[in-house]
PDB file of N, CA and C in Angstrom:
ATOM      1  N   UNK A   1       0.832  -1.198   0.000  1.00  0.00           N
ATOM      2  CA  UNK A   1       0.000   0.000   0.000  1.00  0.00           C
ATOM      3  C   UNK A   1       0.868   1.251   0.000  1.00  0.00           C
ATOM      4  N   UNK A   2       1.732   1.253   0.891  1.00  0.00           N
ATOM      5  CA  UNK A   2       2.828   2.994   0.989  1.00  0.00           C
ATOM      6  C   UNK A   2       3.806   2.435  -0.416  1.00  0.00           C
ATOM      7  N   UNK A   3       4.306   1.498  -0.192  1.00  0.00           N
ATOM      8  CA  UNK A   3       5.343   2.064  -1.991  1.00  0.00           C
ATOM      9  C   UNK A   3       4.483   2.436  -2.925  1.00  0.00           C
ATOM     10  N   UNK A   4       3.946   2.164  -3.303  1.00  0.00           N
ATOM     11  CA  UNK A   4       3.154   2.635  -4.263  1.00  0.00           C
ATOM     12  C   UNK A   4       2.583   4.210  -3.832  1.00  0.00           C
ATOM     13  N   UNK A   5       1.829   4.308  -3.132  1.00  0.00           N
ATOM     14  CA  UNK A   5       1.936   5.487  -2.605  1.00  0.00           C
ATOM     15  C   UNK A   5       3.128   6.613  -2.655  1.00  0.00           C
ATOM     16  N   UNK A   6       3.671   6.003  -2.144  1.00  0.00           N
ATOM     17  CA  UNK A   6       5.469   6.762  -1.867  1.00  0.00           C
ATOM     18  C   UNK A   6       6.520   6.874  -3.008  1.00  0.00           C
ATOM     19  N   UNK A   7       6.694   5.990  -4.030  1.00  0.00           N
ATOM     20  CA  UNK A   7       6.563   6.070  -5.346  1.00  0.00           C
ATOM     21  C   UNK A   7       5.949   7.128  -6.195  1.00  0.00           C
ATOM     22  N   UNK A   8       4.447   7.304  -6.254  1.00  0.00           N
ATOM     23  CA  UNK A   8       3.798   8.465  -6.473  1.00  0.00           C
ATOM     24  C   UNK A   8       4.096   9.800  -5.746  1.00  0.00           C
ATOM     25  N   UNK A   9       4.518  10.045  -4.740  1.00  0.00           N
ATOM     26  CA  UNK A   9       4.547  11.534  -3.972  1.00  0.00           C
ATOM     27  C   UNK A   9       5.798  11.586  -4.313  1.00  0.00           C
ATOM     28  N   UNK A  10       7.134  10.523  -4.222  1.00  0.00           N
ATOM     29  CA  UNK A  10       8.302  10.893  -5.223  1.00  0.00           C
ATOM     30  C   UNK A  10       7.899  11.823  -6.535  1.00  0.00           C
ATOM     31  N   UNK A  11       7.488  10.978  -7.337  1.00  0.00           N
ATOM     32  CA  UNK A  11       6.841  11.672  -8.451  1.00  0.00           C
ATOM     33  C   UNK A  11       6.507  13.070  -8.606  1.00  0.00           C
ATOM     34  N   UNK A  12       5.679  13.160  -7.705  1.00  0.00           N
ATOM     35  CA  UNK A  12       5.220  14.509  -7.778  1.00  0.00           C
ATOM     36  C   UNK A  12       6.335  15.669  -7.449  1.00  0.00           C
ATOM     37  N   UNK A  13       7.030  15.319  -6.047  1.00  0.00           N
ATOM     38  CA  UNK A  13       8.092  16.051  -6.171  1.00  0.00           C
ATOM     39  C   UNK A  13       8.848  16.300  -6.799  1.00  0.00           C
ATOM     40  N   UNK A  14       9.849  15.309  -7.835  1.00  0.00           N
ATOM     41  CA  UNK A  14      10.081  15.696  -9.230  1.00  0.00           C
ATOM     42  C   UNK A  14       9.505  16.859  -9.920  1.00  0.00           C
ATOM     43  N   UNK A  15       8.302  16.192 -10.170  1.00  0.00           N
ATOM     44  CA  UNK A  15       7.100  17.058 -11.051  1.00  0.00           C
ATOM     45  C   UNK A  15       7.437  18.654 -10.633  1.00  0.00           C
ATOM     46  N   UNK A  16       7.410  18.772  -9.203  1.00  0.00           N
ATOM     47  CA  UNK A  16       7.119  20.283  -8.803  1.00  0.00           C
ATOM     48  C   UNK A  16       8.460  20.669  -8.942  1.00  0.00           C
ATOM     49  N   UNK A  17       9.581  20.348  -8.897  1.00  0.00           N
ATOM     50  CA  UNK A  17      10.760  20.696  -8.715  1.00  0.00           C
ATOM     51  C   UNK A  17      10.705  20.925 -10.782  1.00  0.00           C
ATOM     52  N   UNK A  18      10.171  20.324 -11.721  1.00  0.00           N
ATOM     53  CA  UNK A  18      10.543  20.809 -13.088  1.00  0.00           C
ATOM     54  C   UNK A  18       9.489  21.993 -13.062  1.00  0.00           C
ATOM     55  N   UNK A  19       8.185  21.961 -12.498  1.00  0.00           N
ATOM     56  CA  UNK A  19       7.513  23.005 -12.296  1.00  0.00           C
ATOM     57  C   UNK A  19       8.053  24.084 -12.305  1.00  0.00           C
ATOM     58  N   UNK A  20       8.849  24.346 -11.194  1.00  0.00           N
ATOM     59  CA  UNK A  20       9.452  25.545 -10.402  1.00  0.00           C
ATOM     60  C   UNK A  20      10.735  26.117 -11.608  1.00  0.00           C
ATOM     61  N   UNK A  21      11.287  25.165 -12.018  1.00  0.00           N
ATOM     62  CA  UNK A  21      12.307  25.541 -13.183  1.00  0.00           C
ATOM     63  C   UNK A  21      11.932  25.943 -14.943  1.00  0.00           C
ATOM     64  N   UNK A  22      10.279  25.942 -14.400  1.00  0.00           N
ATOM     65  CA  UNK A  22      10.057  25.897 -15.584  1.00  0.00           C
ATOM     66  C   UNK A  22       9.823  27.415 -16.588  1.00  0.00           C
ATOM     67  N   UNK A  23       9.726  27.650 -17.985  1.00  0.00           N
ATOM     68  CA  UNK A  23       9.501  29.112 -18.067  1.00  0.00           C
ATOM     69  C   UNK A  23       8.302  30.302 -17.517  1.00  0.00           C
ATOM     70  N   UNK A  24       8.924  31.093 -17.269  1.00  0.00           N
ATOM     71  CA  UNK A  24       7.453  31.696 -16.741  1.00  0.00           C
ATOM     72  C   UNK A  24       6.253  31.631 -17.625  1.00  0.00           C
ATOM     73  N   UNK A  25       6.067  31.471 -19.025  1.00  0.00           N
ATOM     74  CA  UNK A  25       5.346  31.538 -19.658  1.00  0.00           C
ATOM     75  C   UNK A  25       4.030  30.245 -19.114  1.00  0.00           C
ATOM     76  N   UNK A  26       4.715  28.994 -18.456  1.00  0.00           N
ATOM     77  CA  UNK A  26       3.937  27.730 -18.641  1.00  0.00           C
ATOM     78  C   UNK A  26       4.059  27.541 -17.367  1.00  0.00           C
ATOM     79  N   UNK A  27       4.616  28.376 -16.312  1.00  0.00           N
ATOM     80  CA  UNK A  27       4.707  27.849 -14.862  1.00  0.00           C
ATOM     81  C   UNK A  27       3.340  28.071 -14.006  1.00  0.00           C
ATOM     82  N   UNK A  28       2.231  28.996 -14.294  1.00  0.00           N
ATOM     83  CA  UNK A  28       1.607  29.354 -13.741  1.00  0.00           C
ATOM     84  C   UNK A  28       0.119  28.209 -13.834  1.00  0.00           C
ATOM     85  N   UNK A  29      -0.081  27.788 -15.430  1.00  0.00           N
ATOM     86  CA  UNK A  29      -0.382  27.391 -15.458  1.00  0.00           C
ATOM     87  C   UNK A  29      -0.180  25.613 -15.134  1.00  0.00           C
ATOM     88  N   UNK A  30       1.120  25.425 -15.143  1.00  0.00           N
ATOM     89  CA  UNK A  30       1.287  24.067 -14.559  1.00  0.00           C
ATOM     90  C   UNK A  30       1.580  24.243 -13.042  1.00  0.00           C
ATOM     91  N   UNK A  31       1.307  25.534 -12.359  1.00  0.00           N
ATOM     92  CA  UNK A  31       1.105  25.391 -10.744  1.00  0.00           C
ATOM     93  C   UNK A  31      -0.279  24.797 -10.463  1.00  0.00           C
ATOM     94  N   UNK A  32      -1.394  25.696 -11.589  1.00  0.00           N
ATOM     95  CA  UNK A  32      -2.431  25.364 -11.414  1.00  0.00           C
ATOM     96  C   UNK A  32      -3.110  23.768 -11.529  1.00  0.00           C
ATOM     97  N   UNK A  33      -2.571  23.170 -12.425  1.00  0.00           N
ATOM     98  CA  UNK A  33      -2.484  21.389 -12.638  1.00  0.00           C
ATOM     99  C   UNK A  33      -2.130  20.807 -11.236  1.00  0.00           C
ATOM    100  N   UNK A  34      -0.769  21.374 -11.171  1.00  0.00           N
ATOM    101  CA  UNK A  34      -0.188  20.788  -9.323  1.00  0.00           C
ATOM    102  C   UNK A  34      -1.293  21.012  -8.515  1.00  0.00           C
ATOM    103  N   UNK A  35      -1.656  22.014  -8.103  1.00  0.00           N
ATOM    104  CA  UNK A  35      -2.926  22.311  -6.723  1.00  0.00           C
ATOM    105  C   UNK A  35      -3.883  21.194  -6.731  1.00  0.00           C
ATOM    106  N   UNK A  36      -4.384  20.527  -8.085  1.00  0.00           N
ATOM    107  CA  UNK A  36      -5.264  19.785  -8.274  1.00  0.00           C
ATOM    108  C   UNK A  36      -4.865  18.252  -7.480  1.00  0.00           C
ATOM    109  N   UNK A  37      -3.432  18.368  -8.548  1.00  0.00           N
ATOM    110  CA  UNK A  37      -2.926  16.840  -8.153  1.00  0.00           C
ATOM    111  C   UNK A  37      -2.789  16.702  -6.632  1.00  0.00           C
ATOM    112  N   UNK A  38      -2.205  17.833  -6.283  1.00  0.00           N
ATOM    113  CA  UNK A  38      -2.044  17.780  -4.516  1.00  0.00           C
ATOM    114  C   UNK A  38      -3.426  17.732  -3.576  1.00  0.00           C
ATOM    115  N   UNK A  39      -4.673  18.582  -4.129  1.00  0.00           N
ATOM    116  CA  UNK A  39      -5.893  18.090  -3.391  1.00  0.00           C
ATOM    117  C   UNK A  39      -5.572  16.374  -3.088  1.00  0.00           C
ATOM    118  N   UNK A  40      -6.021  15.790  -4.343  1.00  0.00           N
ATOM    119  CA  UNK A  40      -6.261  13.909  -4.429  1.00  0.00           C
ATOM    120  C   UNK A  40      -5.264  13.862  -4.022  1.00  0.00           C
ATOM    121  N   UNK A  41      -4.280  14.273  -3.485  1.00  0.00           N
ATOM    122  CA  UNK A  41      -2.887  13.821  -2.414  1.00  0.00           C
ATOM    123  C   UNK A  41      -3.594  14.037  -1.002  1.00  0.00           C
ATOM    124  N   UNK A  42      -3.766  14.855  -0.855  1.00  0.00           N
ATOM    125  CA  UNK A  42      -4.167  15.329   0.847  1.00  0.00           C
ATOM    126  C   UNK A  42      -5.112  14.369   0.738  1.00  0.00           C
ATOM    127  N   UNK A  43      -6.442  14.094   0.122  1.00  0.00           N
ATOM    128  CA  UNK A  43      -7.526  12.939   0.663  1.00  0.00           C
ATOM    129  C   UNK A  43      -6.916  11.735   0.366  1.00  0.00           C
ATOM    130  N   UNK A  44      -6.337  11.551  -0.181  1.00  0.00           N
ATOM    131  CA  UNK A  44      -5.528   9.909  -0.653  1.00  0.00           C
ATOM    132  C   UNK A  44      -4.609   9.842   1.036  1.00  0.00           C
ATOM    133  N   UNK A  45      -4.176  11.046   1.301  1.00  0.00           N
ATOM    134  CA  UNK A  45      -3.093  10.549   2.514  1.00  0.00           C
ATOM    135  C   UNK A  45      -4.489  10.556   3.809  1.00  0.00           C
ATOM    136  N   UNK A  46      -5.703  11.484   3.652  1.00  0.00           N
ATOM    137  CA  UNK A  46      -6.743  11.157   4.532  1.00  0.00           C
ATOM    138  C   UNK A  46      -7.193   9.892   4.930  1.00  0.00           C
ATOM    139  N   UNK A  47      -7.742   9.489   3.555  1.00  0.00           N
ATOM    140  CA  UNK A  47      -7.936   8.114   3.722  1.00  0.00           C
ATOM    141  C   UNK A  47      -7.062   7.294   3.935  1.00  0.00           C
ATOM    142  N   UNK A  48      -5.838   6.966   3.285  1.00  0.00           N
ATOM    143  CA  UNK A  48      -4.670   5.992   4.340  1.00  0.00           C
ATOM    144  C   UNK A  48      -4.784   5.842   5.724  1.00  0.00           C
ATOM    145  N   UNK A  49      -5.088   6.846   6.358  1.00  0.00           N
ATOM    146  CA  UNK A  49      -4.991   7.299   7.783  1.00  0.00           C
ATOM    147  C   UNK A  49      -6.148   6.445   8.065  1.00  0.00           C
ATOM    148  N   UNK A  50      -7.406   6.598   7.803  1.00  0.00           N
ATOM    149  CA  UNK A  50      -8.600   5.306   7.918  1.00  0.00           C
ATOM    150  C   UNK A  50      -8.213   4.062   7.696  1.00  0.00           C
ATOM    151  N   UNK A  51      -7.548   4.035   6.473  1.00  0.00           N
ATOM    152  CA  UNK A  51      -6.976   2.283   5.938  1.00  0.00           C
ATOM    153  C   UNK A  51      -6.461   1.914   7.395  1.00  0.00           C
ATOM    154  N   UNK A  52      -5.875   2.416   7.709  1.00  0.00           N
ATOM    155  CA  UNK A  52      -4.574   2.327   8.732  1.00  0.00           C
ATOM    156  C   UNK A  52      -5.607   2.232   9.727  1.00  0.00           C
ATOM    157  N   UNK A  53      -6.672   2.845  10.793  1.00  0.00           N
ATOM    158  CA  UNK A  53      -7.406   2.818  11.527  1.00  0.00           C
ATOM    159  C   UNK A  53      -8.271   1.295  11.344  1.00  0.00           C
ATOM    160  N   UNK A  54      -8.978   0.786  10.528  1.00  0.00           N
ATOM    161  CA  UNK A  54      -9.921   0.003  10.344  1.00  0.00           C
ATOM    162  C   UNK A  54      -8.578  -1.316   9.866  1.00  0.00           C
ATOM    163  N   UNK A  55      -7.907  -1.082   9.502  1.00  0.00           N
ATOM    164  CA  UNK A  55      -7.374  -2.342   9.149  1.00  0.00           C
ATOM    165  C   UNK A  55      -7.039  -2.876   7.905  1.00  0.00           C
ATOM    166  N   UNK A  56      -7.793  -2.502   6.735  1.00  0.00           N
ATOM    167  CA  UNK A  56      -7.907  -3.194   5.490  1.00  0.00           C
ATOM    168  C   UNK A  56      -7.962  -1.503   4.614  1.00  0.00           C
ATOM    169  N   UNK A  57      -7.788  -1.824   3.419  1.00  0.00           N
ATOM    170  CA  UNK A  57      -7.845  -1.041   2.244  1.00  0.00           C
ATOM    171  C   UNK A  57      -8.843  -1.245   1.911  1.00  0.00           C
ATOM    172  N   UNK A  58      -9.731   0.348   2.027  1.00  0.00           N
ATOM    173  CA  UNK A  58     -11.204   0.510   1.403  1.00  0.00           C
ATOM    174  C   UNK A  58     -10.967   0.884   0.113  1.00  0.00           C
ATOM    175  N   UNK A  59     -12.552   0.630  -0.843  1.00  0.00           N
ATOM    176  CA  UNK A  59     -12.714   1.157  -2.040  1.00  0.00           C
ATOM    177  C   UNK A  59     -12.429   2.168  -2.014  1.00  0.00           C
ATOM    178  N   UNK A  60     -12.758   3.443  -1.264  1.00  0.00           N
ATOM    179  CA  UNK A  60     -12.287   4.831  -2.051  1.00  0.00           C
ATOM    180  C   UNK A  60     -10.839   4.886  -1.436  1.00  0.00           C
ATOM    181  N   UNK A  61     -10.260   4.427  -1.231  1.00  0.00           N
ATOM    182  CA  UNK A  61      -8.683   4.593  -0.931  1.00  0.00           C
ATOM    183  C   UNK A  61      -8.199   3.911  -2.557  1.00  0.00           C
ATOM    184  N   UNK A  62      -8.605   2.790  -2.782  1.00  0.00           N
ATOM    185  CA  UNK A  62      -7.833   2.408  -4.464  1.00  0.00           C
ATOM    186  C   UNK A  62      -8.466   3.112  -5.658  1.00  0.00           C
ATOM    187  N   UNK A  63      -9.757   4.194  -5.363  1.00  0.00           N
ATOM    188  CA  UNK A  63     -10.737   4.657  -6.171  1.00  0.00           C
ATOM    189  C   UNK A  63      -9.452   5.945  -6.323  1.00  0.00           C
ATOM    190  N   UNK A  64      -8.899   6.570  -4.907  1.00  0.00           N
ATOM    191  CA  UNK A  64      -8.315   8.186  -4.851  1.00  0.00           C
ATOM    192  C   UNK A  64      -6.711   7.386  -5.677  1.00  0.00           C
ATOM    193  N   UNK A  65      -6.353   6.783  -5.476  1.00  0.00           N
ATOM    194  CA  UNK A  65      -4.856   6.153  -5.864  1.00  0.00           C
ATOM    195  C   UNK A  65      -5.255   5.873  -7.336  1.00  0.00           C
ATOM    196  N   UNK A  66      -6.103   5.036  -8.162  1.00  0.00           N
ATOM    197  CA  UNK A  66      -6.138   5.291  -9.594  1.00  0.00           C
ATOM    198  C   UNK A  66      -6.531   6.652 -10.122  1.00  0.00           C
ATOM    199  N   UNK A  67      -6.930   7.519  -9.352  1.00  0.00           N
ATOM    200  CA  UNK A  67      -7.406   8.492  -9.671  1.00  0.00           C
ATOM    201  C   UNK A  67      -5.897   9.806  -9.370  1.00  0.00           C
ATOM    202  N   UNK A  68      -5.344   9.851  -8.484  1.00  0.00           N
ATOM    203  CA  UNK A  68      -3.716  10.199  -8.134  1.00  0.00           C
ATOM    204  C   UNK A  68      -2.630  10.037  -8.993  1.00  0.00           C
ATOM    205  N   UNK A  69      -2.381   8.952  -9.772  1.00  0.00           N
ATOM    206  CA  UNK A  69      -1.779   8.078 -10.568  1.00  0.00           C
ATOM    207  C   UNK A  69      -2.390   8.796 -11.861  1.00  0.00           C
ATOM    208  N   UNK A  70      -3.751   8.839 -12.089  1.00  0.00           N
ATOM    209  CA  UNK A  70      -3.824   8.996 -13.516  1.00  0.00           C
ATOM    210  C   UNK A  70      -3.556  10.629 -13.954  1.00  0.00           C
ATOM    211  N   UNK A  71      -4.234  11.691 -12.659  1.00  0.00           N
ATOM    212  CA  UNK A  71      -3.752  13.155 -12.715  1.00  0.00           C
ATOM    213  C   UNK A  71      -2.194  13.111 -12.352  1.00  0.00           C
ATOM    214  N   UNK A  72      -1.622  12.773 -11.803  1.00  0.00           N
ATOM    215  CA  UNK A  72       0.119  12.610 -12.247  1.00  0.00           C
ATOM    216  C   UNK A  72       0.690  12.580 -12.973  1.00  0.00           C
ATOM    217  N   UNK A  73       0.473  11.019 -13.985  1.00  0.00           N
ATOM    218  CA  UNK A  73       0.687  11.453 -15.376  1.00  0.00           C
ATOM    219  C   UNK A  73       0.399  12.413 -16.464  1.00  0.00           C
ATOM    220  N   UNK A  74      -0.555  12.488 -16.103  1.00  0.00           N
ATOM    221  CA  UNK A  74      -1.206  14.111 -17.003  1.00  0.00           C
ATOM    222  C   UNK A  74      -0.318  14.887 -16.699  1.00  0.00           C
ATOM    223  N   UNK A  75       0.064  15.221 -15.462  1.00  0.00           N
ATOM    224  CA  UNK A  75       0.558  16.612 -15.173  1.00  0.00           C
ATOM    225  C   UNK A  75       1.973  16.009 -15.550  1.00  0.00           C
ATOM    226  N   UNK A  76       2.961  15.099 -15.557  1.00  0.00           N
ATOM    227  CA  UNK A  76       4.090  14.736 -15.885  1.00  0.00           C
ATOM    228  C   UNK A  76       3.983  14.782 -17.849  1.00  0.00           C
ATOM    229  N   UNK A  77       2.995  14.424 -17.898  1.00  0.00           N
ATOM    230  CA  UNK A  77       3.521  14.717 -19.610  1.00  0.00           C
ATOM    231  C   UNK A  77       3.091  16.214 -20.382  1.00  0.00           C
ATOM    232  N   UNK A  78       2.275  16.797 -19.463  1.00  0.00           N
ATOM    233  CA  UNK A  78       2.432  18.211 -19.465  1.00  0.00           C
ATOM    234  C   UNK A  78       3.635  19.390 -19.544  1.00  0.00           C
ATOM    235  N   UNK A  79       4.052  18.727 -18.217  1.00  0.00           N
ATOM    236  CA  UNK A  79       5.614  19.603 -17.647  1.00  0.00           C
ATOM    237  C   UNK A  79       6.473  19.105 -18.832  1.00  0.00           C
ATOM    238  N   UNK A  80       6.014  17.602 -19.336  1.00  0.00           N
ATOM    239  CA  UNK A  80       7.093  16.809 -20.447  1.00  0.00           C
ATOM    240  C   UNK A  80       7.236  18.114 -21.918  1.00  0.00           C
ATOM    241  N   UNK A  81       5.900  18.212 -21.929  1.00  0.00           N
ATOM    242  CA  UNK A  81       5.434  19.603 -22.965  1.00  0.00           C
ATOM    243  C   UNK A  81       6.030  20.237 -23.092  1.00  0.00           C
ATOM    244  N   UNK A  82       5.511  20.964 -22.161  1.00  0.00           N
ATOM    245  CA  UNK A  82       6.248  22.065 -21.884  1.00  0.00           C
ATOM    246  C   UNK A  82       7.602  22.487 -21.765  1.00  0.00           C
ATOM    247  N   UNK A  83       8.487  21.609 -21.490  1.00  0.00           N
ATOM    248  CA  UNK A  83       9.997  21.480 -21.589  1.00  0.00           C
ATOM    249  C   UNK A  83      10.690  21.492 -23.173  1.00  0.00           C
ATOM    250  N   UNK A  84       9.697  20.888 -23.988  1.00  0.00           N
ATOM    251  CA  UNK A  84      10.103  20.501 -25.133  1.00  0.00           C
ATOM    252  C   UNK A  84       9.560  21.922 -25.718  1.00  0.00           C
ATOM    253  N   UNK A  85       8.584  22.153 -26.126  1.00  0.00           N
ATOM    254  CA  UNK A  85       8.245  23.664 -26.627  1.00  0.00           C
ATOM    255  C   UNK A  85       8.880  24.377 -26.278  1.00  0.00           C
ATOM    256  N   UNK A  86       9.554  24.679 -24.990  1.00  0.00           N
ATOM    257  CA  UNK A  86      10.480  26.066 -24.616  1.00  0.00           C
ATOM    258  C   UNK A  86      12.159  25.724 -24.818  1.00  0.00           C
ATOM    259  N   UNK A  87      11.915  24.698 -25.510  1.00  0.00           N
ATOM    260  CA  UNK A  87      13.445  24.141 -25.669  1.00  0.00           C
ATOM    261  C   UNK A  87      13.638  24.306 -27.273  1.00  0.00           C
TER     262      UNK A  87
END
């Protein structure tokens, strides 16, 4: 349950760290992508905290993690974009 998890929030940090380097032209708008991805981070790490309480991995805990995973990639082949156009 956490590698995978932890794997992904790697990710993202990456992500924000090309964010932050990125041109001003495309940074604002790929902050705005990040805020999103980081909401479904904060309830994905909410719900863990329940997983963890009750014992077992509920449906909306693997519902917020395919859903985490799939706005990640979006936003990773975005920043991917964006690197390449300003290059």
């Amino acid at each position: 349950m956490s590698t995978n998890l932890e794997e992904m929030q790697t990710r993202l940090e990456i992500v924000w760290t090309s964010i932050i380097n990125s041109e001003p032209e495309t940074r604002l708008d790929l902050k705005r992508m990040y805020k999103a991805v980081e909401k479904v981070n904060i309830e994905l790490s909410k719900e863990a905290i329940n997983c963890r309480r009750i014992g077992k991995i509920t449906p909306k805990y693997n519902e917020l993690l395919t859903k985490f995973d799939e706005i990640l990639r979006h936003l990773e082949q975005y920043v991917t974009f964006s690197i390449l156009i300003s290059s």
